[in-house]
Structure formats: structure tokens, C-alpha cells
PDB file of N, CA and C in Angstrom:
ATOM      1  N   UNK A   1      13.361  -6.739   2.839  1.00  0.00           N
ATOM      2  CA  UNK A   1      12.044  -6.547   3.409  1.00  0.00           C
ATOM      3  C   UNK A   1      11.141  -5.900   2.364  1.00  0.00           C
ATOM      4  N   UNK A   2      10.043  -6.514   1.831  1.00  0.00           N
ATOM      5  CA  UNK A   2       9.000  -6.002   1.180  1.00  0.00           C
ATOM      6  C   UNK A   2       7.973  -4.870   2.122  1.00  0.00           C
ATOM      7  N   UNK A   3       8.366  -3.704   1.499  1.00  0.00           N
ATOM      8  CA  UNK A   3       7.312  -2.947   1.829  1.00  0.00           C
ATOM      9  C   UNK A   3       6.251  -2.125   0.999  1.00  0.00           C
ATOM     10  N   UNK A   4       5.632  -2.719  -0.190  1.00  0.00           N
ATOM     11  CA  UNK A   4       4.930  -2.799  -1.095  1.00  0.00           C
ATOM     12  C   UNK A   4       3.417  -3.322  -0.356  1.00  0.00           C
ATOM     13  N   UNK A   5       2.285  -2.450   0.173  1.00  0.00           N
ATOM     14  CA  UNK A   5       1.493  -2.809   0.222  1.00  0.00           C
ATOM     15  C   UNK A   5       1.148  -2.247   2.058  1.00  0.00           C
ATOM     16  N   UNK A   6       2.562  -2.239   2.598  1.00  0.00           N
ATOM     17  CA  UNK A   6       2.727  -1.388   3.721  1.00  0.00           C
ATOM     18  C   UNK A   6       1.837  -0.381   3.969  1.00  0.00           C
ATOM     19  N   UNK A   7       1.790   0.503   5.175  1.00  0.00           N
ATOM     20  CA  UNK A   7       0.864   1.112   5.995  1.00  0.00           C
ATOM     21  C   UNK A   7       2.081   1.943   6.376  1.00  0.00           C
ATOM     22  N   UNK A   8       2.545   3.261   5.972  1.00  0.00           N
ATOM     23  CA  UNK A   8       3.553   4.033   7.304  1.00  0.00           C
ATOM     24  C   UNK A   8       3.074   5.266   6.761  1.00  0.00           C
ATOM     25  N   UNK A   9       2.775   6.087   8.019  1.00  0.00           N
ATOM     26  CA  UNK A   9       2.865   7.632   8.506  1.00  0.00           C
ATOM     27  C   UNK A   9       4.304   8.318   8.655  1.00  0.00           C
ATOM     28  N   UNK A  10       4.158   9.245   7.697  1.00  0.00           N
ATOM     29  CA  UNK A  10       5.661   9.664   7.392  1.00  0.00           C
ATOM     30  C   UNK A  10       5.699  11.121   8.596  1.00  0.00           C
ATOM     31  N   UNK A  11       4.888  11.289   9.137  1.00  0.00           N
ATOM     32  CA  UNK A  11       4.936  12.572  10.139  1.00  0.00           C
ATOM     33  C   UNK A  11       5.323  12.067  11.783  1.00  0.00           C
ATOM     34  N   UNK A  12       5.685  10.790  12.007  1.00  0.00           N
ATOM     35  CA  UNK A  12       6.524  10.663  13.188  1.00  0.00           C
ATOM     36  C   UNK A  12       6.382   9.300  13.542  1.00  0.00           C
ATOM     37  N   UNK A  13       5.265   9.087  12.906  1.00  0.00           N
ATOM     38  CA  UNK A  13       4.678   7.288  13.791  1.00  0.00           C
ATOM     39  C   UNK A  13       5.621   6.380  13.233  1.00  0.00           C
ATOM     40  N   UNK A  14       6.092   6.233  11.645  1.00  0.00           N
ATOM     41  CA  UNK A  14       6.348   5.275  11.151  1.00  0.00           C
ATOM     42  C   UNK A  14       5.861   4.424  10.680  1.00  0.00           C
ATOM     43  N   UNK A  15       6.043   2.936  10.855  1.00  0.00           N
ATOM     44  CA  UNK A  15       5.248   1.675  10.217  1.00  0.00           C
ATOM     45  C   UNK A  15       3.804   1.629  11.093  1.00  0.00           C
ATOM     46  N   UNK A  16       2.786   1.463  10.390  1.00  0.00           N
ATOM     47  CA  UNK A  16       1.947   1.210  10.782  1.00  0.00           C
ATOM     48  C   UNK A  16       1.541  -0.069  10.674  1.00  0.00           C
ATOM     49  N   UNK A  17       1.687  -0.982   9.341  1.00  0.00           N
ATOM     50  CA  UNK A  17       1.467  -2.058   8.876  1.00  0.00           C
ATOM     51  C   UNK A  17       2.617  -2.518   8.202  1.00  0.00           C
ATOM     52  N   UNK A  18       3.466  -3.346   8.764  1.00  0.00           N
ATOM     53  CA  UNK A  18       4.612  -3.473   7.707  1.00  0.00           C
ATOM     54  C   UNK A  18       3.991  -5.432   7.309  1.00  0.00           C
ATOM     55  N   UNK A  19       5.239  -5.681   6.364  1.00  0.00           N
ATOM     56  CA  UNK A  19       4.675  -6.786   5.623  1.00  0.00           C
ATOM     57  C   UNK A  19       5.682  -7.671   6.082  1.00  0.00           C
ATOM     58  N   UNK A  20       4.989  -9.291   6.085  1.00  0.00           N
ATOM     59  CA  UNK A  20       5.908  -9.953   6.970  1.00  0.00           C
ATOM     60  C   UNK A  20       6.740 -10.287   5.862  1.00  0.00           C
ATOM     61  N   UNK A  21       7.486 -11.098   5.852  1.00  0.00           N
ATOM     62  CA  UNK A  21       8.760 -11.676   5.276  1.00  0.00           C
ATOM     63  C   UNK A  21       8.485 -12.817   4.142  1.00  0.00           C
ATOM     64  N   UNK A  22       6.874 -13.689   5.063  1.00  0.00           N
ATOM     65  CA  UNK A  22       6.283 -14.527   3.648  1.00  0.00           C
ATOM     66  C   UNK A  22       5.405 -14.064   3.028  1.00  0.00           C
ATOM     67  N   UNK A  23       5.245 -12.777   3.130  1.00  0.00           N
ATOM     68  CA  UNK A  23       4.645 -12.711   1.367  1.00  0.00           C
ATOM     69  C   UNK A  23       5.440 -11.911   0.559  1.00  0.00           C
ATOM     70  N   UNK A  24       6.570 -11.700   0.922  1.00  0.00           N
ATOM     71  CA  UNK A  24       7.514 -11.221   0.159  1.00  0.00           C
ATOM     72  C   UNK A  24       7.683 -11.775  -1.734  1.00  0.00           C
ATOM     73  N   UNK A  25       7.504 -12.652  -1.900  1.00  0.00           N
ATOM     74  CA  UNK A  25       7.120 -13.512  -3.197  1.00  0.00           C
ATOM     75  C   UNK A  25       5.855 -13.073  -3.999  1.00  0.00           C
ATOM     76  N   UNK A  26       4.801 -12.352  -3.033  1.00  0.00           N
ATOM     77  CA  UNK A  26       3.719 -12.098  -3.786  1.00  0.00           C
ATOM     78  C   UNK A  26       3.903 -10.374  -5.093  1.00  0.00           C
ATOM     79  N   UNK A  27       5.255  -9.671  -4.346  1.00  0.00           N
ATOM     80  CA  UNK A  27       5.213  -8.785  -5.458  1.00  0.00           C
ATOM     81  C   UNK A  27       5.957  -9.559  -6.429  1.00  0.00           C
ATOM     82  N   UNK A  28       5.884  -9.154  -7.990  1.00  0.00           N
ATOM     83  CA  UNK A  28       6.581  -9.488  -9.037  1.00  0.00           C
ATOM     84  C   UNK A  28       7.063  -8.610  -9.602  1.00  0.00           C
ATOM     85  N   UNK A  29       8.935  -8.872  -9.395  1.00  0.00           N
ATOM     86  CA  UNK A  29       9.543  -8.228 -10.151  1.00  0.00           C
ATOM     87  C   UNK A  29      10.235  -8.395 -11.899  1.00  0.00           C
ATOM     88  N   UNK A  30      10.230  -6.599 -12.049  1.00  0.00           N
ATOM     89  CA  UNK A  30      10.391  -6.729 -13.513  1.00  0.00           C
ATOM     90  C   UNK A  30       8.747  -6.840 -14.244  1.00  0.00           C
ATOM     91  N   UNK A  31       7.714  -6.501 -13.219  1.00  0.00           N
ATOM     92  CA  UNK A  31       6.714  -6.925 -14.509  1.00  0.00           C
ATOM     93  C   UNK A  31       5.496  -6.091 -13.579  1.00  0.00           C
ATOM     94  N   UNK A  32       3.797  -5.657 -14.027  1.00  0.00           N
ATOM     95  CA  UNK A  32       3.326  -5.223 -13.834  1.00  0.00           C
ATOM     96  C   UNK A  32       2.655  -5.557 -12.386  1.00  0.00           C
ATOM     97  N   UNK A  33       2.592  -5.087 -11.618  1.00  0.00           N
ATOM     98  CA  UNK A  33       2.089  -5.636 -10.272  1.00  0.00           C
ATOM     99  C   UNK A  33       0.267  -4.766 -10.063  1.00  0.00           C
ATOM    100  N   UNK A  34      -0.823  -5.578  -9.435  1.00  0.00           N
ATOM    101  CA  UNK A  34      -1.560  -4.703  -9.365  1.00  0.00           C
ATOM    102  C   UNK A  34      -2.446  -4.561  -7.231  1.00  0.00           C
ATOM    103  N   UNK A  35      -2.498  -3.210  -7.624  1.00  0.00           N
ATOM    104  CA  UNK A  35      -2.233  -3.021  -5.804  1.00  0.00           C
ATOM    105  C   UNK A  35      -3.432  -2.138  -5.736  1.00  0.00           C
ATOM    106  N   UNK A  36      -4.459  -3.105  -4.598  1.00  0.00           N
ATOM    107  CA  UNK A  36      -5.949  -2.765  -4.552  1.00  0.00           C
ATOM    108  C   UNK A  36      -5.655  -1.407  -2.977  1.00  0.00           C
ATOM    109  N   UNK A  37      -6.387  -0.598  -2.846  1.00  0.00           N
ATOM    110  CA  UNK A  37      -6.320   0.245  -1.420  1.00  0.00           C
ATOM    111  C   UNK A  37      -7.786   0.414  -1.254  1.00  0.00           C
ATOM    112  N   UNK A  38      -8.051  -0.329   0.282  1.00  0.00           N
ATOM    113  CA  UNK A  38      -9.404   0.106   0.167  1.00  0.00           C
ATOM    114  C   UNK A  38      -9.380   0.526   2.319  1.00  0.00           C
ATOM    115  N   UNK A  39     -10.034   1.786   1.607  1.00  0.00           N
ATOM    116  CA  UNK A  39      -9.866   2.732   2.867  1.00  0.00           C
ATOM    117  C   UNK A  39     -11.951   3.093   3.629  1.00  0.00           C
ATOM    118  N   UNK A  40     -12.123   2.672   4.248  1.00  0.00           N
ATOM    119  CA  UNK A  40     -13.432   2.618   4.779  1.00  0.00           C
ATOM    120  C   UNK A  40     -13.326   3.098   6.889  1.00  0.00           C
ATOM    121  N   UNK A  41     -13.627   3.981   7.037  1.00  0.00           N
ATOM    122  CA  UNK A  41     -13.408   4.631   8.110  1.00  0.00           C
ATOM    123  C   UNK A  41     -12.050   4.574   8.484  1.00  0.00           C
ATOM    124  N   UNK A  42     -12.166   3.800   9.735  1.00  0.00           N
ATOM    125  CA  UNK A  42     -10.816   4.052  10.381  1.00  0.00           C
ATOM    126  C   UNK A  42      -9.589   2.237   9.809  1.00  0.00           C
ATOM    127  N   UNK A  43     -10.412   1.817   8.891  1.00  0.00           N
ATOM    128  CA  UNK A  43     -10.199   0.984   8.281  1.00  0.00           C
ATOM    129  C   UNK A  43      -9.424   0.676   7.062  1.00  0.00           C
ATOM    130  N   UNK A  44      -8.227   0.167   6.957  1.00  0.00           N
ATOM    131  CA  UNK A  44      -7.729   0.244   5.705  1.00  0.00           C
ATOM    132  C   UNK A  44      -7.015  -1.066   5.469  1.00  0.00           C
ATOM    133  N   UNK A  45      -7.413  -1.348   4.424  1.00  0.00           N
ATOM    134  CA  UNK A  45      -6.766  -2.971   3.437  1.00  0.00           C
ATOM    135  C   UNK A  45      -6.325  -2.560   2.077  1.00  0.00           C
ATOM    136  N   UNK A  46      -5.074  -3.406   2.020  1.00  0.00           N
ATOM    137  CA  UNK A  46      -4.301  -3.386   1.154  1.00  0.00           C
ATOM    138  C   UNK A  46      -3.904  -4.959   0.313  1.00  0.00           C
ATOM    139  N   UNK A  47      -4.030  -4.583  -0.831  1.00  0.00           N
ATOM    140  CA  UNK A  47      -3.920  -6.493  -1.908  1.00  0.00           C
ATOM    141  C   UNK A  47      -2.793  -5.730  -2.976  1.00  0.00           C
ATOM    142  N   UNK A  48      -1.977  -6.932  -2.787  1.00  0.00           N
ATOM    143  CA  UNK A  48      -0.988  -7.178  -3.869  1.00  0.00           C
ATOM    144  C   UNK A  48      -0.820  -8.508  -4.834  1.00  0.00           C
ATOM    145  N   UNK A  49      -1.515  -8.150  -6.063  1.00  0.00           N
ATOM    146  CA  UNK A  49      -1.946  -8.705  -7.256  1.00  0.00           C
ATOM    147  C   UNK A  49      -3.320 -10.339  -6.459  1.00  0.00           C
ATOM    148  N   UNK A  50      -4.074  -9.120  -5.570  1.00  0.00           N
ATOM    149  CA  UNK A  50      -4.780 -10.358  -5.434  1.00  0.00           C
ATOM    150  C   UNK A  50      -4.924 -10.607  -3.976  1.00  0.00           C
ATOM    151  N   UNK A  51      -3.519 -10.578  -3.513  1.00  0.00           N
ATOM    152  CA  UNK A  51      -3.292 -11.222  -1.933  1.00  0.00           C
ATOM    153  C   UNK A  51      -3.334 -10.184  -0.857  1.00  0.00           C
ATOM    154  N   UNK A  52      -3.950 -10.428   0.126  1.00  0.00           N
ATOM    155  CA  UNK A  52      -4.185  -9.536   1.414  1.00  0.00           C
ATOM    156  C   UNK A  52      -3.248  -9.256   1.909  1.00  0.00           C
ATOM    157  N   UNK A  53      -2.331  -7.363   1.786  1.00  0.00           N
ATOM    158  CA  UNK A  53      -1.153  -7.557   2.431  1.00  0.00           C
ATOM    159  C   UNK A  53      -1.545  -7.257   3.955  1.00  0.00           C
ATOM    160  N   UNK A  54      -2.238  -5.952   3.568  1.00  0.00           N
ATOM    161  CA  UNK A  54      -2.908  -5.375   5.009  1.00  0.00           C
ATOM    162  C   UNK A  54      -4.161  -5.221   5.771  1.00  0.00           C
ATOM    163  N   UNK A  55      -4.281  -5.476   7.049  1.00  0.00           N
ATOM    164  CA  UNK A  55      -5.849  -5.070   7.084  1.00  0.00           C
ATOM    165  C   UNK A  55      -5.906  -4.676   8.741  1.00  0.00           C
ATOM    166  N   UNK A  56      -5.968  -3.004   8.916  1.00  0.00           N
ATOM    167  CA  UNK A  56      -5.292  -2.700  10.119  1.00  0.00           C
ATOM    168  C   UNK A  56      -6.728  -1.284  10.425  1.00  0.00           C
ATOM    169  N   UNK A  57      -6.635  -1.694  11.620  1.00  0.00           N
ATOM    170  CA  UNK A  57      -8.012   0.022  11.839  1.00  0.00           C
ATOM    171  C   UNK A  57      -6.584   0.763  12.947  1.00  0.00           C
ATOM    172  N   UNK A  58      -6.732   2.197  11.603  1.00  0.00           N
ATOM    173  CA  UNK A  58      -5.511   3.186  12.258  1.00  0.00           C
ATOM    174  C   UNK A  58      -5.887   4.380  12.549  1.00  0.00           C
ATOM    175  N   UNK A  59      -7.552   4.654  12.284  1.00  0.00           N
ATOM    176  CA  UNK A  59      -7.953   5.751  12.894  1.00  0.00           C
ATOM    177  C   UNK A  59      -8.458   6.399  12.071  1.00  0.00           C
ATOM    178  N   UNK A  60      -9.728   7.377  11.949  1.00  0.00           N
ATOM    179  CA  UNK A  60      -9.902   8.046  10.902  1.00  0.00           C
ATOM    180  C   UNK A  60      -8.994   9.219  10.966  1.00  0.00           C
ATOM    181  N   UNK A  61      -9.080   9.926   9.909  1.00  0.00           N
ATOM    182  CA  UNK A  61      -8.219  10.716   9.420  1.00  0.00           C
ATOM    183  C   UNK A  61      -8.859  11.625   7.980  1.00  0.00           C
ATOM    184  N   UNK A  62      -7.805  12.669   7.664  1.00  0.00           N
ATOM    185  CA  UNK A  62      -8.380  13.363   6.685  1.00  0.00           C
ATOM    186  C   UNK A  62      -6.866  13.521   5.966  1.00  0.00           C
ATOM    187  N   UNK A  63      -7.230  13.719   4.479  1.00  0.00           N
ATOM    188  CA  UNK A  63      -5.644  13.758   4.120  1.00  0.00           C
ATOM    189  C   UNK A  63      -5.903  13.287   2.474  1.00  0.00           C
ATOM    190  N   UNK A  64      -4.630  13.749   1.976  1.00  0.00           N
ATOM    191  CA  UNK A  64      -4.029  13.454   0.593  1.00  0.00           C
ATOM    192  C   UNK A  64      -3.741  12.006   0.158  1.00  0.00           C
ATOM    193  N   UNK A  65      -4.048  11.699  -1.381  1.00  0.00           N
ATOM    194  CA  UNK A  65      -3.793  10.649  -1.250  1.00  0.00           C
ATOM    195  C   UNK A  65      -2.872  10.790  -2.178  1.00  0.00           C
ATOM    196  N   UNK A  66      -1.241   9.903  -1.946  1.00  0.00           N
ATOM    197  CA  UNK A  66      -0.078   9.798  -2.772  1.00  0.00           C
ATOM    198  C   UNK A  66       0.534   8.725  -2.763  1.00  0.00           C
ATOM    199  N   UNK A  67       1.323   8.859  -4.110  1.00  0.00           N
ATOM    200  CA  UNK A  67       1.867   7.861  -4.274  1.00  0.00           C
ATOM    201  C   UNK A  67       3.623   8.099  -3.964  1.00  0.00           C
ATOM    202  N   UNK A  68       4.431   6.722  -3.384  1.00  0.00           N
ATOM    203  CA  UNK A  68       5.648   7.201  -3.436  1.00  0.00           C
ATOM    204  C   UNK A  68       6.646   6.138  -3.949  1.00  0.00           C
ATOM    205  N   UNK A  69       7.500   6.348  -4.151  1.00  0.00           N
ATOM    206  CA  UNK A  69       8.718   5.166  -3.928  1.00  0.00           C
ATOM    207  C   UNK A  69       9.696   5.855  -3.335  1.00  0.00           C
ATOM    208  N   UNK A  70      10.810   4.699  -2.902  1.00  0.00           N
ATOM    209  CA  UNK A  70      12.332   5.504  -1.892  1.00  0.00           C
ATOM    210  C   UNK A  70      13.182   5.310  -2.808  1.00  0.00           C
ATOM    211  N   UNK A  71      13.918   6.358  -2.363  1.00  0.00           N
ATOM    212  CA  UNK A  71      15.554   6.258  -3.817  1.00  0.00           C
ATOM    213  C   UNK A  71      15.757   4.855  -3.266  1.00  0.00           C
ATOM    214  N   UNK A  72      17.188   4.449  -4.261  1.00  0.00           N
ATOM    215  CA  UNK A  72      18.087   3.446  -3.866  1.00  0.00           C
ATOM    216  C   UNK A  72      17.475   1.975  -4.478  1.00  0.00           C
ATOM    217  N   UNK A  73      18.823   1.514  -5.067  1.00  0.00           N
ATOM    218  CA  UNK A  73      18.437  -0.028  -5.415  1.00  0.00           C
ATOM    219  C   UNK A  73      17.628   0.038  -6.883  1.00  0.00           C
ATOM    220  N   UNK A  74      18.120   1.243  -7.885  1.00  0.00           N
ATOM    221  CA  UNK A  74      17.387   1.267  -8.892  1.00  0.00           C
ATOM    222  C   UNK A  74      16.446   0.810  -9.274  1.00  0.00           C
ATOM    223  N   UNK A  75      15.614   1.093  -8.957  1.00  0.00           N
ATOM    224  CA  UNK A  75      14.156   0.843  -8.429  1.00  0.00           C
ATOM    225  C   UNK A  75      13.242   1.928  -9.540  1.00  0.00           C
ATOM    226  N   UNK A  76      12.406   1.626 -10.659  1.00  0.00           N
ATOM    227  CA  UNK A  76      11.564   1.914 -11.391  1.00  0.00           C
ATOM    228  C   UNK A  76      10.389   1.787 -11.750  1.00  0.00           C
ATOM    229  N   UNK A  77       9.675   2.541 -11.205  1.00  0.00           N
ATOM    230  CA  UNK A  77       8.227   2.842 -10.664  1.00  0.00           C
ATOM    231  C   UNK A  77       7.237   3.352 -11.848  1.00  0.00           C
ATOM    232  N   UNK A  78       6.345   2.778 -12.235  1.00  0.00           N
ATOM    233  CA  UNK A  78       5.625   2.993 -13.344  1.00  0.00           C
ATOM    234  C   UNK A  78       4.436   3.007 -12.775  1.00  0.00           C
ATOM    235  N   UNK A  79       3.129   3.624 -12.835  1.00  0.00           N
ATOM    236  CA  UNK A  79       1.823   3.720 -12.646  1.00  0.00           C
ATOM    237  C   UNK A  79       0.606   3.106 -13.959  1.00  0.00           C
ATOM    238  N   UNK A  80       0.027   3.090 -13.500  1.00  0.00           N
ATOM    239  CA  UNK A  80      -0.808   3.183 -14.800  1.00  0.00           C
ATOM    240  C   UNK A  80      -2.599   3.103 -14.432  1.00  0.00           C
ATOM    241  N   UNK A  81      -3.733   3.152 -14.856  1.00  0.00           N
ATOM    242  CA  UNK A  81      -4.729   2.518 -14.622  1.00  0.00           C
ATOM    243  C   UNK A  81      -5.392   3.056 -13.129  1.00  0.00           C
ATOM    244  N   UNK A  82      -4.802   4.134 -12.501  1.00  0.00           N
ATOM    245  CA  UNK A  82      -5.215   4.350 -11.485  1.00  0.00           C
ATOM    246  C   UNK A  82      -6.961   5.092 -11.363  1.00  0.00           C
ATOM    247  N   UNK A  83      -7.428   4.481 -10.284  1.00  0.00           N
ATOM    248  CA  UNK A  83      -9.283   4.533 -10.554  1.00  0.00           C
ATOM    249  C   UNK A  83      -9.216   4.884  -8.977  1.00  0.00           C
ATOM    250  N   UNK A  84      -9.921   5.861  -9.164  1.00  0.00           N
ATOM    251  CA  UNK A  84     -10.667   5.932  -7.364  1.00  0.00           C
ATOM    252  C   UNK A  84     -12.489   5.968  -7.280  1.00  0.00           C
ATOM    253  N   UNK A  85     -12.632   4.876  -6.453  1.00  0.00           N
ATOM    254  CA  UNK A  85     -13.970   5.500  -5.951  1.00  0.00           C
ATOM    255  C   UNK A  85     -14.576   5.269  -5.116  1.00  0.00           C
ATOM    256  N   UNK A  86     -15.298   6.501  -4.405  1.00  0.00           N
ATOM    257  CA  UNK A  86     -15.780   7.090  -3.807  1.00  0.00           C
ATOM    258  C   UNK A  86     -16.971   5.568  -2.840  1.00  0.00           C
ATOM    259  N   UNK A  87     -16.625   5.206  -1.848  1.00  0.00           N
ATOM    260  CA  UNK A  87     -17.764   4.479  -1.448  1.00  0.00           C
ATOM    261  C   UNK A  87     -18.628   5.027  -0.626  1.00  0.00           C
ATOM    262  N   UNK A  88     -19.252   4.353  -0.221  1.00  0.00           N
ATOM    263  CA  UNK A  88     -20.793   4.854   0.494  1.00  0.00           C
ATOM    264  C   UNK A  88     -20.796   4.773   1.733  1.00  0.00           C
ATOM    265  N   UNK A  89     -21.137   5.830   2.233  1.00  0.00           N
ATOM    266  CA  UNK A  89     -21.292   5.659   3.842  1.00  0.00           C
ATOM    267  C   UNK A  89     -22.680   4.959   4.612  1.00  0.00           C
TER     268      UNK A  89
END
């Protein structure tokens, strides 16, 4: 199960947006992937290298923004290029 591009609340809810099974192909492994987040009220969409994973209204909210990965399955997580900004109300 691809969950690259996913939606989950780690304080009790869980998945909020999980990813179906066919676009599982759209991450690329072994090589640079690029992953858009665009958060506008209670509104949030998510693109992986391009493709619409998510697009779910979960409520506004206030909060940190982080990045994570889960142990297991040697799994190596590199960042790079990260840009935030600020849109307009």
C-alpha cells in the first residue's frame, strides 16, 4: 500500500486520505520523487511528481508542519528543495 502523498492524523483519527492501490506506480522508486502540499482552509491537496494524490476538506486547524517516514523495509528518505509559501487569504 502506497502511502506517499496520504492524509493521517497521528493523535487518534488515523487515515484521513489514504491512496488507492492505482496510483501506486506514480511514486518512483530508487530515484527523486517530487511532492506538491497545498493546504488552503479546511482544504488540503496533495501531487506526487505531478499527479493528484489527495484532495479532501478535513477541517481547519492550527499546527506544525513535518515531515516523516516509518521504520521498516529499509526505506531511505532524502529531502531536498523544500519551499513554503505563504498564500493569500
Amino acid at each position: 500500500m502506497l502511502l506517499t502523498g496520504g492524509i493521517y492524523e497521528s493523535y487518534g483519527q488515523g487515515w484521513i486520505a489514504e491512496i488507492p492501490d492505482e496510483k501506486e506506480n506514480i511514486l518512483k522508486m530508487n530515484e527523486w520523487n517530487n511532492m506538491k502540499i497545498r493546504v488552503s482552509g479546511d482544504n488540503v491537496k496533495t501531487w506526487l511528481n505531478g499527479e493528484i494524490m489527495t484532495d479532501e476538506l478535513i477541517g481547519k486547524g492550527k499546527g506544525l508542519i513535518m515531515l516523516q517516514i516509518h521504520s521498516g523495509g529499509g526505506i531511505k528518505v532524502r529531502w531536498n528543495n523544500i519551499r513554503l509559501t505563504e498564500l493569500p487569504e
